[in-house]
N, C-alpha and C. Protein backbone atom coordinates (compact mmCIF):
# COMPACT_ATOMS: atom_id res chain seq x y z
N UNK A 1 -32.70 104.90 118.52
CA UNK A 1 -32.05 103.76 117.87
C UNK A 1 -32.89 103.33 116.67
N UNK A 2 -32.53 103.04 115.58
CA UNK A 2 -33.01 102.82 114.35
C UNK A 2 -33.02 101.52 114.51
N UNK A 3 -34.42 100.37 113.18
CA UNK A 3 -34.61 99.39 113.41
C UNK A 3 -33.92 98.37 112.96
N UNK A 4 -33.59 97.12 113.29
CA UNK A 4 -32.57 96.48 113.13
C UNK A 4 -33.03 95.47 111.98
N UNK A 5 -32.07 95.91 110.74
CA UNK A 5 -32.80 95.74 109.28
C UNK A 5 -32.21 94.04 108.93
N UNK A 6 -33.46 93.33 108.74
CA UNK A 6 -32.65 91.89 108.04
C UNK A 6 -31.89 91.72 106.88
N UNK A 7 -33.14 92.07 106.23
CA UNK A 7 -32.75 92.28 104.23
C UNK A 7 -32.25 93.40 103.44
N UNK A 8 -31.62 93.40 102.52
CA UNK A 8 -30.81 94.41 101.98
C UNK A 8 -31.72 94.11 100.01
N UNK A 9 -31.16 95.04 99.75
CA UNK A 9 -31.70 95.15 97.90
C UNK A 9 -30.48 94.19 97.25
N UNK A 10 -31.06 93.05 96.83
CA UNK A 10 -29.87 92.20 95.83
C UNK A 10 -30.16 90.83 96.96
N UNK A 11 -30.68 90.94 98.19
CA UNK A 11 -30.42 89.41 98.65
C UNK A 11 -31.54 88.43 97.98
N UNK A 12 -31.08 87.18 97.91
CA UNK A 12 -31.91 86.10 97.49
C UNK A 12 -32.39 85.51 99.10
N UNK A 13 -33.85 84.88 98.53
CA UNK A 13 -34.44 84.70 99.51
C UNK A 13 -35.25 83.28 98.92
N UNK A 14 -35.54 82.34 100.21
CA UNK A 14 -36.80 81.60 99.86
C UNK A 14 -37.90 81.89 101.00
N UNK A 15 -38.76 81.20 100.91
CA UNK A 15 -40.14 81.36 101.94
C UNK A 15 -40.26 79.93 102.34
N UNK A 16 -39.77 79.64 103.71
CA UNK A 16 -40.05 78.49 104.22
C UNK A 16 -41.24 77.55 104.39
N UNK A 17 -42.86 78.23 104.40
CA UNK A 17 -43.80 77.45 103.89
C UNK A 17 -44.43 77.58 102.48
N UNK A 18 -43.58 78.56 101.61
CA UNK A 18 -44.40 79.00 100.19
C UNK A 18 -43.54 78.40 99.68
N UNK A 19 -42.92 77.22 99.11
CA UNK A 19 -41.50 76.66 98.27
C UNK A 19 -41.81 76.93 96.85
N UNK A 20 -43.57 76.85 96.66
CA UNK A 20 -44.09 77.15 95.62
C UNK A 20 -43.71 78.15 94.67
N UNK A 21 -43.49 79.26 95.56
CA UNK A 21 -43.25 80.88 94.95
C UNK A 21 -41.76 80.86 94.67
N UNK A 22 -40.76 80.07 94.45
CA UNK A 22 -39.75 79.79 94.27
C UNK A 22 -38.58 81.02 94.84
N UNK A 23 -37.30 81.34 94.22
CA UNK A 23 -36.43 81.82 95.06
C UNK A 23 -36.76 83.78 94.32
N UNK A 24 -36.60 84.35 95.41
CA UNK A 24 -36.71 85.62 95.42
C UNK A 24 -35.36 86.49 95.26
N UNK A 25 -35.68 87.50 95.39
CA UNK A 25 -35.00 88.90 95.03
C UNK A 25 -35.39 90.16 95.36
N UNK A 26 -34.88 90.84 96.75
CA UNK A 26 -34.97 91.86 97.16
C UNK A 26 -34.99 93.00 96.34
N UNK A 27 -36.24 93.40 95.65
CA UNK A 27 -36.05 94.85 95.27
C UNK A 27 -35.43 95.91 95.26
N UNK A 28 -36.90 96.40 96.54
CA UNK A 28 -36.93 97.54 97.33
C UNK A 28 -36.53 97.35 98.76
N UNK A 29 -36.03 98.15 99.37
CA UNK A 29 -36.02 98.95 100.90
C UNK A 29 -36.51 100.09 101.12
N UNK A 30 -37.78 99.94 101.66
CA UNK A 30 -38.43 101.41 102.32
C UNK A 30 -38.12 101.30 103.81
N UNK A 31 -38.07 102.65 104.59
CA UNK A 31 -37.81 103.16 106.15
C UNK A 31 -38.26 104.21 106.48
N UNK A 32 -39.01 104.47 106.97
CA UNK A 32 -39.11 105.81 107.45
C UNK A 32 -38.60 106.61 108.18
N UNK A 33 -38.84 107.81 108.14
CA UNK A 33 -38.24 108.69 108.54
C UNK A 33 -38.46 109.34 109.78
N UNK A 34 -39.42 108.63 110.28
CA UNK A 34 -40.41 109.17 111.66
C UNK A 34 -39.88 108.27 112.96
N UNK A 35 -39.88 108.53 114.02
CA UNK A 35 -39.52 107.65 114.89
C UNK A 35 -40.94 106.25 114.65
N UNK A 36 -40.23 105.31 114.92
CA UNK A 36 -41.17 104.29 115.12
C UNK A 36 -41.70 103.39 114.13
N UNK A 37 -41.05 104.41 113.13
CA UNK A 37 -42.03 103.94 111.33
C UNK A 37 -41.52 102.74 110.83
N UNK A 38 -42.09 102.23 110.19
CA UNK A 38 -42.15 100.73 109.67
C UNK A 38 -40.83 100.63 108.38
N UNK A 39 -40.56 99.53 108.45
CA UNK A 39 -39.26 99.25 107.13
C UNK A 39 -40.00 98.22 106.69
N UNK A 40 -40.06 98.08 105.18
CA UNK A 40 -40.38 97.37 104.32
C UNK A 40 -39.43 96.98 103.45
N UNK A 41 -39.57 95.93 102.77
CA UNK A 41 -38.82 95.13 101.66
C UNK A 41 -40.42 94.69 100.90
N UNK A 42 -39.53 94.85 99.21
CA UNK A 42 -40.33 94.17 98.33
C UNK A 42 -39.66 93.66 97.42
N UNK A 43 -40.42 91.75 97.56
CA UNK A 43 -39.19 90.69 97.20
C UNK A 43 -40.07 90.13 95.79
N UNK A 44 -39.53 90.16 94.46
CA UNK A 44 -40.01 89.32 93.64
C UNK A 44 -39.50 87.97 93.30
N UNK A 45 -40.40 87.22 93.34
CA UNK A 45 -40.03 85.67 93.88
C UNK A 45 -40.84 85.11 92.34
N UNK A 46 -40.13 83.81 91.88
CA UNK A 46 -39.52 83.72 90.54
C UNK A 46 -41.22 83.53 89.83
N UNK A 47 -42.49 82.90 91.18
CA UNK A 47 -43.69 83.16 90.38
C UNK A 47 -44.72 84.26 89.63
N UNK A 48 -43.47 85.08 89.50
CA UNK A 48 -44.18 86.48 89.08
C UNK A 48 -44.39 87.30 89.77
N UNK A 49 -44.50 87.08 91.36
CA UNK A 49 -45.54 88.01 91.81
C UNK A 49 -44.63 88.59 93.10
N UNK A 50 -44.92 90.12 93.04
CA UNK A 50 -43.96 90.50 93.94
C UNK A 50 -45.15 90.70 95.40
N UNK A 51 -44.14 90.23 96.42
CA UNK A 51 -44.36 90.62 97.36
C UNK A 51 -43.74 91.54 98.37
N UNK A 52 -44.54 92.05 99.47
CA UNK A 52 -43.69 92.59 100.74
C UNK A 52 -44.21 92.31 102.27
N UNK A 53 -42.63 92.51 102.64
CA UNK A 53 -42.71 92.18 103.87
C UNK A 53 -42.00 93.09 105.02
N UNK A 54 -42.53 93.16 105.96
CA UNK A 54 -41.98 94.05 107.64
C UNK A 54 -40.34 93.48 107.50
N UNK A 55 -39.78 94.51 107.49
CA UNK A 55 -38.05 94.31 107.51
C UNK A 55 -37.25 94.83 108.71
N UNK A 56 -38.12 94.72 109.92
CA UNK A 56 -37.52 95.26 111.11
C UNK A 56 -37.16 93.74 112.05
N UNK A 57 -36.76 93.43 112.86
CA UNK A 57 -36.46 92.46 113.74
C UNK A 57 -36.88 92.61 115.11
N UNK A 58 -36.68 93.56 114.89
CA UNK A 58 -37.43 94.25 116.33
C UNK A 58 -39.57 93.85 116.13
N UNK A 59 -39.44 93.87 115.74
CA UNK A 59 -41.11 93.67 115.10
C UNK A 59 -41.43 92.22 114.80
N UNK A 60 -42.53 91.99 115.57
CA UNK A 60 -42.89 90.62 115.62
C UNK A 60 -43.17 90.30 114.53
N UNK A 61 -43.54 90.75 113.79
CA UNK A 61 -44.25 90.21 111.90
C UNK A 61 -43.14 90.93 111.29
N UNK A 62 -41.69 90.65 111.79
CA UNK A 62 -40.83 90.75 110.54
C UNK A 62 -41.00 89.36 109.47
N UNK A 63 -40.50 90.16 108.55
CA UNK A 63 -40.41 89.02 107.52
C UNK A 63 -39.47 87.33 108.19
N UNK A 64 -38.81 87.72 108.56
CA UNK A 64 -38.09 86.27 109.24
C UNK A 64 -38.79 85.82 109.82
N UNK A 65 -39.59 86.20 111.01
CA UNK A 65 -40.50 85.94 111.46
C UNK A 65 -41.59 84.83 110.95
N UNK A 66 -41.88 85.18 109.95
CA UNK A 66 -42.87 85.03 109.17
C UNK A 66 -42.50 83.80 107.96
N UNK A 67 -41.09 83.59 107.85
CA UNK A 67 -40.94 82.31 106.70
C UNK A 67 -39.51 82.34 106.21
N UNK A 68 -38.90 83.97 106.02
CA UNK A 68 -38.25 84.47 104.92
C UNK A 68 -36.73 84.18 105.46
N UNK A 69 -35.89 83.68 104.20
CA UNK A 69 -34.52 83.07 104.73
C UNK A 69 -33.86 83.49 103.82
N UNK A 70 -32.28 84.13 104.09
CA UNK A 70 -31.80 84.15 102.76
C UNK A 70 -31.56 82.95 102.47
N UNK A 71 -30.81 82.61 101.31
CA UNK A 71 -30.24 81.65 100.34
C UNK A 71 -28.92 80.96 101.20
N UNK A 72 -28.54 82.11 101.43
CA UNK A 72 -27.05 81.30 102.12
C UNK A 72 -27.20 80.85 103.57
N UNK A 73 -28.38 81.29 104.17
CA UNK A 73 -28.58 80.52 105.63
C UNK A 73 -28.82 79.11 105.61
N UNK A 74 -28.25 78.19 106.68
CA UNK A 74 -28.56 76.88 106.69
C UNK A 74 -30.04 76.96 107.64
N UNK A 75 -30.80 75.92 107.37
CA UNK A 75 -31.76 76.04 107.36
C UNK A 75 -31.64 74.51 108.17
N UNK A 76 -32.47 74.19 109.24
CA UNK A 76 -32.28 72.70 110.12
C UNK A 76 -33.71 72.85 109.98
């Protein structure tokens, strides 16, 4: 079973404790090809600076995990 992917290339994103780094933009999508292998996203977020993050769900340090929301999620 392949890993169960949050983010796609084109979604907008913010970072729930970075508000600083303002609203993002999904790059990249990397996956590997190996059983087990890691999925990545790399999001450039409007302070210049691109970042990345674990794009599996299955994986405790996915990016959701970790802060990352799209734009259109309500957020409580």
């Amino acid at each position: 079973m392949g890993p169960r992917i949050y983010l796609r290339v084109g979604d907008k994103v913010r970072h729930l404790k970075y508000k600083r780094w303002g609203t993002g933009e999904v790059i990249e999508e990397k996956h590997s090809t190996l059983a087990g292998g890691c999925c990545l996203v790399r999001i450039m977020f409007e302070d210049g600076i691109e970042r990345a993050f674990i794009n599996d769900m299955d994986n405790a340090l996915c990016c959701y995990y970790a802060g990352v929301r799209l734009l259109n999620e309500t957020v409580l």
